[in-house]
PDB file of N, CA and C in Angstrom:
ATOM      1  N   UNK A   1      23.168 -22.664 -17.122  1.00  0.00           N
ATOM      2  CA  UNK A   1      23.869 -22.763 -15.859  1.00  0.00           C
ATOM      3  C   UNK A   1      23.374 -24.005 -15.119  1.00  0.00           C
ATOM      4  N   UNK A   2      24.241 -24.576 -14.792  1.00  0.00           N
ATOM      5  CA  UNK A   2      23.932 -26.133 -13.860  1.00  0.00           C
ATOM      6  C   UNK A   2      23.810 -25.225 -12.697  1.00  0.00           C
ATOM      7  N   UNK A   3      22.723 -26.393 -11.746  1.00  0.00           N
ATOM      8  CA  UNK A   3      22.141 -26.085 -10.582  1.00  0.00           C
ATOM      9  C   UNK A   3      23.436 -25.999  -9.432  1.00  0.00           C
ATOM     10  N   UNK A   4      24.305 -27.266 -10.097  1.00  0.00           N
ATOM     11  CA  UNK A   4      25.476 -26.906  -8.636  1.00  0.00           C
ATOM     12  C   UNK A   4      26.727 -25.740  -8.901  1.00  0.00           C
ATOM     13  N   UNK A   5      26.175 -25.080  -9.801  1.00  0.00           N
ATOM     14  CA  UNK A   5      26.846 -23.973 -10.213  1.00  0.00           C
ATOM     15  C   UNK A   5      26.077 -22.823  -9.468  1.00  0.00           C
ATOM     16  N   UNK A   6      24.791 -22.490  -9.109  1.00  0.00           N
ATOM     17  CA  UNK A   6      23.798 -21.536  -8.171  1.00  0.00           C
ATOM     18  C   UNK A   6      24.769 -21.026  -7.025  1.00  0.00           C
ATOM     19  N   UNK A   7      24.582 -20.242  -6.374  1.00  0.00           N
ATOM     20  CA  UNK A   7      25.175 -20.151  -4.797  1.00  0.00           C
ATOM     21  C   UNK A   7      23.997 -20.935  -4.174  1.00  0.00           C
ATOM     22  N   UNK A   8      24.514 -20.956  -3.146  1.00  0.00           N
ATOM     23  CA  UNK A   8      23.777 -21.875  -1.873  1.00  0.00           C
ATOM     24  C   UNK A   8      22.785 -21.439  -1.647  1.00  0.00           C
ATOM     25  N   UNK A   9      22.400 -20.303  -1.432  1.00  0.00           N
ATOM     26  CA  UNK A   9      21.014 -18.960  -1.228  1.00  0.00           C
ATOM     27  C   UNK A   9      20.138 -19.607  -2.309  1.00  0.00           C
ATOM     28  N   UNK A  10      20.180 -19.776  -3.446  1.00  0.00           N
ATOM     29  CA  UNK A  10      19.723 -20.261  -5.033  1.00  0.00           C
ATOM     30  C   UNK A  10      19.545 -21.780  -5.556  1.00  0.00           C
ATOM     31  N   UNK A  11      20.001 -22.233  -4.578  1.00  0.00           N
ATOM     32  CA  UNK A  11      19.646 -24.085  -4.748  1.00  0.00           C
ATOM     33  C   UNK A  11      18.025 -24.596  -5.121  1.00  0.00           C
ATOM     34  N   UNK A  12      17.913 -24.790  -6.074  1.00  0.00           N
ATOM     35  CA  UNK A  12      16.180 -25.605  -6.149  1.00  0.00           C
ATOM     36  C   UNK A  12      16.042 -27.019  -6.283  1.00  0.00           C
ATOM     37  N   UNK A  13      14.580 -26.597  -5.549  1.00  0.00           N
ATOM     38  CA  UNK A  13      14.151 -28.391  -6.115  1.00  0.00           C
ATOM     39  C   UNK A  13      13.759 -28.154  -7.275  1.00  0.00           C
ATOM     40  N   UNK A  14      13.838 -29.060  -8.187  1.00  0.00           N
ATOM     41  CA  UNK A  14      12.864 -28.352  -9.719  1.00  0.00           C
ATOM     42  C   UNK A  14      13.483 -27.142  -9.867  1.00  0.00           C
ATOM     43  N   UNK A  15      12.277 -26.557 -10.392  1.00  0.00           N
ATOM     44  CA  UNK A  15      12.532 -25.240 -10.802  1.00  0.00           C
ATOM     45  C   UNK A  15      11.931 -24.289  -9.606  1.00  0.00           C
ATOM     46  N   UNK A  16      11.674 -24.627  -8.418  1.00  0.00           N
ATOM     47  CA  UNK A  16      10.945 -23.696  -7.017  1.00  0.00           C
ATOM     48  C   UNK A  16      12.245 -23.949  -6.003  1.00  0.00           C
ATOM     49  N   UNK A  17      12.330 -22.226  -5.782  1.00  0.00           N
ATOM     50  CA  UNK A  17      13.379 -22.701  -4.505  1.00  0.00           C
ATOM     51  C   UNK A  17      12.964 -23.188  -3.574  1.00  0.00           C
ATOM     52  N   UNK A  18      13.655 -23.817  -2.526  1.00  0.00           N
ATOM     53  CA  UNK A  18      13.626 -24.477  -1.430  1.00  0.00           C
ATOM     54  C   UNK A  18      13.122 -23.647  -0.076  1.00  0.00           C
ATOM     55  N   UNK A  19      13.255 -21.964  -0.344  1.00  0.00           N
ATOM     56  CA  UNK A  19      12.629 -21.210   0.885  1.00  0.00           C
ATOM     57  C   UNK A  19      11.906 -20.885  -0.345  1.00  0.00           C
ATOM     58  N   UNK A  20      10.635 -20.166   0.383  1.00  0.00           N
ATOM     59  CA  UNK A  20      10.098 -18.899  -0.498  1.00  0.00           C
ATOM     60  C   UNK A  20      10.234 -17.628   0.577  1.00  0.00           C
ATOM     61  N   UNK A  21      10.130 -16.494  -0.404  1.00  0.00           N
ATOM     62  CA  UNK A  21       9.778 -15.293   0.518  1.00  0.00           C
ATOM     63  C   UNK A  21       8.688 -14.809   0.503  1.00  0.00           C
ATOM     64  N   UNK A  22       8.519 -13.796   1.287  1.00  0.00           N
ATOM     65  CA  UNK A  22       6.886 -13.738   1.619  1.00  0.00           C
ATOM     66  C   UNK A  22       5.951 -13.095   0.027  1.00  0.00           C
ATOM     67  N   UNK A  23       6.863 -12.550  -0.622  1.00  0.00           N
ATOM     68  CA  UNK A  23       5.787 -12.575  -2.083  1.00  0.00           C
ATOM     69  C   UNK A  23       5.066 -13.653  -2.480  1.00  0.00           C
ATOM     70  N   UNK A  24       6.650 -14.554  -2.853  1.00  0.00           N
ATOM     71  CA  UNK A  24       6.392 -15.951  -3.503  1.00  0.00           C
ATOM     72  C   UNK A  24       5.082 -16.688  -2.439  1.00  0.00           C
ATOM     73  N   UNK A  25       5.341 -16.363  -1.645  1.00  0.00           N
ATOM     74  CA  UNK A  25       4.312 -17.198  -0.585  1.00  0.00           C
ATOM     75  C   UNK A  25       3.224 -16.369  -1.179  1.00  0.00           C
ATOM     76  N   UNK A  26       2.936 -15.300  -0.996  1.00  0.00           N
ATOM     77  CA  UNK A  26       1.422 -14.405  -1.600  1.00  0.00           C
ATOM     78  C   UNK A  26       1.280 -15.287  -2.402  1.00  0.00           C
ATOM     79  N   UNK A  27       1.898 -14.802  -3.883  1.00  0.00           N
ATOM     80  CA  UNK A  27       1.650 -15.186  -4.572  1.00  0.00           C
ATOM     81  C   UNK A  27       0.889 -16.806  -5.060  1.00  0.00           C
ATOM     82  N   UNK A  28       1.504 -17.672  -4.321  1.00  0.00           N
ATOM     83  CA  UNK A  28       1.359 -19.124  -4.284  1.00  0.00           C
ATOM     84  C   UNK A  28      -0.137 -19.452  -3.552  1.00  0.00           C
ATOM     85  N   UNK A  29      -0.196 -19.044  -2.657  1.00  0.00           N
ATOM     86  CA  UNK A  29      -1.536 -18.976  -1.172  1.00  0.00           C
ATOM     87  C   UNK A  29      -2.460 -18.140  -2.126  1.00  0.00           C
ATOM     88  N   UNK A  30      -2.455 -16.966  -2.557  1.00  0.00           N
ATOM     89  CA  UNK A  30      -3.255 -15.958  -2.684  1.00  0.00           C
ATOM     90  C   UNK A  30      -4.133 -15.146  -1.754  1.00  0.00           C
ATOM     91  N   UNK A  31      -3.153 -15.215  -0.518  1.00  0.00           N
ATOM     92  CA  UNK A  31      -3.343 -14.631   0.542  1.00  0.00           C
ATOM     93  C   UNK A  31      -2.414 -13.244   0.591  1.00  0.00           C
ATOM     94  N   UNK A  32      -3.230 -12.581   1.608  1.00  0.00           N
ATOM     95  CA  UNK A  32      -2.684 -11.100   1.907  1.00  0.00           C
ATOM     96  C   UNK A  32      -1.354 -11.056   2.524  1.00  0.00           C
ATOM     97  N   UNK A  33      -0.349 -10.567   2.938  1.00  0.00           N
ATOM     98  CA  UNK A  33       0.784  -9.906   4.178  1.00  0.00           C
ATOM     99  C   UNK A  33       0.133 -10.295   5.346  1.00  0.00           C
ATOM    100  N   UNK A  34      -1.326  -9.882   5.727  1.00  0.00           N
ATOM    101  CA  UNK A  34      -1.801  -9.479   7.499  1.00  0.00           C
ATOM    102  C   UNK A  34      -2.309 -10.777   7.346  1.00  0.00           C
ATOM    103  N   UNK A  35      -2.817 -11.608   6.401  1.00  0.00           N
ATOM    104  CA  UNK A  35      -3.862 -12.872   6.551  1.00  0.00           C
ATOM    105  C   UNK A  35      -2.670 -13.763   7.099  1.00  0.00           C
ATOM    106  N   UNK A  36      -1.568 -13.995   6.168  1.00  0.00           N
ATOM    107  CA  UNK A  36      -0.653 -15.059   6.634  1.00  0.00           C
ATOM    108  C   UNK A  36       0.195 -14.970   7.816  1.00  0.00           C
ATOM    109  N   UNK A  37       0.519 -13.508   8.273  1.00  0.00           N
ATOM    110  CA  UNK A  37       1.185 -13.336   9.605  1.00  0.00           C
ATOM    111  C   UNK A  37      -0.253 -13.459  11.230  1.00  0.00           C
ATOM    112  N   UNK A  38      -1.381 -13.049  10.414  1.00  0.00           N
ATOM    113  CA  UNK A  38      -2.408 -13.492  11.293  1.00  0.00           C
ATOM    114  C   UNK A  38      -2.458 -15.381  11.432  1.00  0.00           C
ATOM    115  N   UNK A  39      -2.672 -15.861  10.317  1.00  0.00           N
ATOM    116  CA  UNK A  39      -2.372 -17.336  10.280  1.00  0.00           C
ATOM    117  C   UNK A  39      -1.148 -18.233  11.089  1.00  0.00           C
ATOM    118  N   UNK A  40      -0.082 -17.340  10.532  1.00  0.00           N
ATOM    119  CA  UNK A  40       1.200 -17.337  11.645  1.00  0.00           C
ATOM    120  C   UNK A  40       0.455 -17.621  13.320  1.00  0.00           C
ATOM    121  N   UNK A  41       0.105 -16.485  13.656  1.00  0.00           N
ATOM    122  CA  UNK A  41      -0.097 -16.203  15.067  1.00  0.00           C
ATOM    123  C   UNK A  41      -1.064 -17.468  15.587  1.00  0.00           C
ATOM    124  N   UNK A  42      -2.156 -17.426  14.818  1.00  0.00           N
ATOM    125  CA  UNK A  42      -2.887 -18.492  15.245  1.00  0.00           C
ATOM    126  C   UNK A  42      -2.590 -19.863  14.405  1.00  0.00           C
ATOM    127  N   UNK A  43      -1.441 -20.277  14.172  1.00  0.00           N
ATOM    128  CA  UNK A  43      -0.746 -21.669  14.125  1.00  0.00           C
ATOM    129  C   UNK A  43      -1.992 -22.534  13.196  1.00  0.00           C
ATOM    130  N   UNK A  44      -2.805 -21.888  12.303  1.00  0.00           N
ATOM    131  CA  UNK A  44      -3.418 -21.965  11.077  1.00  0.00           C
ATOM    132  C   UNK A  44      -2.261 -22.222  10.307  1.00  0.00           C
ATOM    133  N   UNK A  45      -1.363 -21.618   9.711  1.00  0.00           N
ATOM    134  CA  UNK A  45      -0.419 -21.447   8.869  1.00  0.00           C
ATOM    135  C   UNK A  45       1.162 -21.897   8.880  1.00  0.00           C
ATOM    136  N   UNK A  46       2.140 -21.958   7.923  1.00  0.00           N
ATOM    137  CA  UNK A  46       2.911 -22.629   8.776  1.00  0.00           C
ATOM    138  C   UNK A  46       3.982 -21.366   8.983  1.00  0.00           C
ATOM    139  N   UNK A  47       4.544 -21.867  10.164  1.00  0.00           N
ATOM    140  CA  UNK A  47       5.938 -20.728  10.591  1.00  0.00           C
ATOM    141  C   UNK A  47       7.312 -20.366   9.640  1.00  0.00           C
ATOM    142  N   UNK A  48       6.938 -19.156   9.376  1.00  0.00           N
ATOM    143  CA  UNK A  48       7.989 -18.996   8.383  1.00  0.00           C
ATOM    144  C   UNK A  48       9.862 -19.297   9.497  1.00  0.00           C
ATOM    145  N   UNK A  49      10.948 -19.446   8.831  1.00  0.00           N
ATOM    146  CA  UNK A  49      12.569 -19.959   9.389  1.00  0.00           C
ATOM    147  C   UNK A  49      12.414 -18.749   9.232  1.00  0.00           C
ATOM    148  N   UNK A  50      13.752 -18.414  10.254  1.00  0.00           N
ATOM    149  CA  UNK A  50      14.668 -17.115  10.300  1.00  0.00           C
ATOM    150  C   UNK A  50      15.862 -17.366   9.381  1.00  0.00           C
ATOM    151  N   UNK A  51      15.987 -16.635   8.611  1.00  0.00           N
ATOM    152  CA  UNK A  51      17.328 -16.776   7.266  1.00  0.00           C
ATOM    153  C   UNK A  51      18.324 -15.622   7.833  1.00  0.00           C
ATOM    154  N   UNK A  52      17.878 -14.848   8.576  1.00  0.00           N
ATOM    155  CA  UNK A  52      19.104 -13.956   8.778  1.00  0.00           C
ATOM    156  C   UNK A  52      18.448 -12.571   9.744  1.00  0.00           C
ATOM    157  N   UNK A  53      19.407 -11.747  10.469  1.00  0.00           N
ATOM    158  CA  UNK A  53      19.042 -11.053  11.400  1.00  0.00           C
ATOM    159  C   UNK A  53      17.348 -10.659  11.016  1.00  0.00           C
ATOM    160  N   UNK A  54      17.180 -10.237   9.573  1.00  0.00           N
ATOM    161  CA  UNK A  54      15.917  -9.256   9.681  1.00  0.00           C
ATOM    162  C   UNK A  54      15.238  -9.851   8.118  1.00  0.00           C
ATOM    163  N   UNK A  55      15.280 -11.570   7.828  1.00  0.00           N
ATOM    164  CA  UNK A  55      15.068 -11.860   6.975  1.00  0.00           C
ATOM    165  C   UNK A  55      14.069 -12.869   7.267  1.00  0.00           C
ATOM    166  N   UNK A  56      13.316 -13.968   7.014  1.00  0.00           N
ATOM    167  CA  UNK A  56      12.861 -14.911   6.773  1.00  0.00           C
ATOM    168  C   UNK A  56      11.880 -15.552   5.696  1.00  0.00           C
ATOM    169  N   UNK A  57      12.009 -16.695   5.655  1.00  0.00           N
ATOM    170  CA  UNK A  57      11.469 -17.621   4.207  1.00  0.00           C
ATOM    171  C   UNK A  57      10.392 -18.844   5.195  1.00  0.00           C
ATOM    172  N   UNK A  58       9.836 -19.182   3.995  1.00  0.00           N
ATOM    173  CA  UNK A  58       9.080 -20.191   4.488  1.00  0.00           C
ATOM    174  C   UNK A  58       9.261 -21.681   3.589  1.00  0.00           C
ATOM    175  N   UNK A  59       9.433 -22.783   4.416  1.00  0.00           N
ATOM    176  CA  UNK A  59       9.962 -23.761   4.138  1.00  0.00           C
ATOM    177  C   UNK A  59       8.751 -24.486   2.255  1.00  0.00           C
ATOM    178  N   UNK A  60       9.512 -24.533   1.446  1.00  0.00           N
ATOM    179  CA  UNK A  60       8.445 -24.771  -0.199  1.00  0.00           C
ATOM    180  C   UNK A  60       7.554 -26.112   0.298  1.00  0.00           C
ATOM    181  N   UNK A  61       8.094 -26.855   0.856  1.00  0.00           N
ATOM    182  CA  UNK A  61       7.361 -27.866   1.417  1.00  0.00           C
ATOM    183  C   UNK A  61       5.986 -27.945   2.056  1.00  0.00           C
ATOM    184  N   UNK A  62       6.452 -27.212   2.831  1.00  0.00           N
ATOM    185  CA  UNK A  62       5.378 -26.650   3.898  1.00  0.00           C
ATOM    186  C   UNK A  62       4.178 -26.059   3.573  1.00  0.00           C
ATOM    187  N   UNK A  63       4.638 -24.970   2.721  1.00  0.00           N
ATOM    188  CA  UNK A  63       3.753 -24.338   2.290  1.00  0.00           C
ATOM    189  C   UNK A  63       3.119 -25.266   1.280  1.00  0.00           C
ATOM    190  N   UNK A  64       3.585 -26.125   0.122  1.00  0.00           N
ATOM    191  CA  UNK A  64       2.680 -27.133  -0.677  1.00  0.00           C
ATOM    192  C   UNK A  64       2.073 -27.988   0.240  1.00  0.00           C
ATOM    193  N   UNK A  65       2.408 -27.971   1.316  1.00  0.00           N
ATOM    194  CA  UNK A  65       1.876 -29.051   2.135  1.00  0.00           C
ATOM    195  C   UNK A  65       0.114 -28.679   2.292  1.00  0.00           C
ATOM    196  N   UNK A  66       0.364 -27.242   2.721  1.00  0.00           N
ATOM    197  CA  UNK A  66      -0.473 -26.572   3.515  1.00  0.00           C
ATOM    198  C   UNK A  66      -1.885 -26.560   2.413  1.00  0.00           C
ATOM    199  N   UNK A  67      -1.184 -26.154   1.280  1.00  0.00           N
ATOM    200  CA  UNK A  67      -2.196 -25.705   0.147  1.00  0.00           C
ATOM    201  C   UNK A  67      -2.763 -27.119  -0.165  1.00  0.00           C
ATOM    202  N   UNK A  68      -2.132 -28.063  -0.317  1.00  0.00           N
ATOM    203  CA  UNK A  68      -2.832 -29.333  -0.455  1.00  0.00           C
ATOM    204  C   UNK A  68      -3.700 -29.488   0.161  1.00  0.00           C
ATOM    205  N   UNK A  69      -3.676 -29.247   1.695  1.00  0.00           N
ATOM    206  CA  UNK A  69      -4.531 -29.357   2.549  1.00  0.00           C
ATOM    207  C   UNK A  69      -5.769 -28.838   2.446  1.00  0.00           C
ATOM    208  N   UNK A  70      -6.050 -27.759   1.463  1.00  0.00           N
ATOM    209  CA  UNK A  70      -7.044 -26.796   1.779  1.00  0.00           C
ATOM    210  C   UNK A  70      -8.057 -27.539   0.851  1.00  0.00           C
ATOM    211  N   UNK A  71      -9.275 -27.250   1.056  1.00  0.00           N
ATOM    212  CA  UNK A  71     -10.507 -27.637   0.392  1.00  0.00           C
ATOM    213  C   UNK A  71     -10.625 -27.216  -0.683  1.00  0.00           C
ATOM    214  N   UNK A  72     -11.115 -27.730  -1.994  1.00  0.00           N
ATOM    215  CA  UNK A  72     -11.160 -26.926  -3.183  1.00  0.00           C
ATOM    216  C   UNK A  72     -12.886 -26.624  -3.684  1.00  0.00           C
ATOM    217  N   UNK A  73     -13.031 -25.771  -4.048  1.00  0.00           N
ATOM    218  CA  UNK A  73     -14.161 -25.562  -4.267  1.00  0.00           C
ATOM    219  C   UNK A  73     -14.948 -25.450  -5.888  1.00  0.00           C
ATOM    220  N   UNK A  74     -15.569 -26.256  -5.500  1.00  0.00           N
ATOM    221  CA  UNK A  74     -15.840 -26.746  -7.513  1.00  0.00           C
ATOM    222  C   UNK A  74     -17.493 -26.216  -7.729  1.00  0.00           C
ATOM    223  N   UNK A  75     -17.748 -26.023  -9.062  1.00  0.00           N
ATOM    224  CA  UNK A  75     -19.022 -25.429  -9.265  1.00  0.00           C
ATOM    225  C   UNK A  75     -19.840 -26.257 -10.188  1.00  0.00           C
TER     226      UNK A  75
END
């Protein structure tokens, strides 16, 4: 299936969609539900978009942005 064949909801860059949802975000961060909506609050983290009345994603960018940012720890 070609990409401009996807619905609009399903568009990627690559092979990562363009929102994530809050799994994909777990998953990616390896952070908790309460760590990243705590992060949220204190503007540590970045603000997930509103996608729809009772939905939201967080921009793929952003979030690679964020993780880049973080310190890595080597042994």
């Amino acid at each position: 299936m070609d990409q401009t064949e996807l619905p609009s909801h399903v568009q990627t860059v690559g092979f990562l969609p363009q929102m994530l949802r809050l799994p994909a975000v777990l998953k990616v961060t390896g952070l908790g539900r309460s760590t990243v909506y705590r992060m949220v609050a204190e503007h540590t983290f970045p603000a997930p978009v509103k996608l729809a009345k009772r939905a939201v994603g967080w921009r793929h960018d952003d979030v690679q942005q964020w993780t880049a940012g973080r310190p890595s720890t080597s042994r």
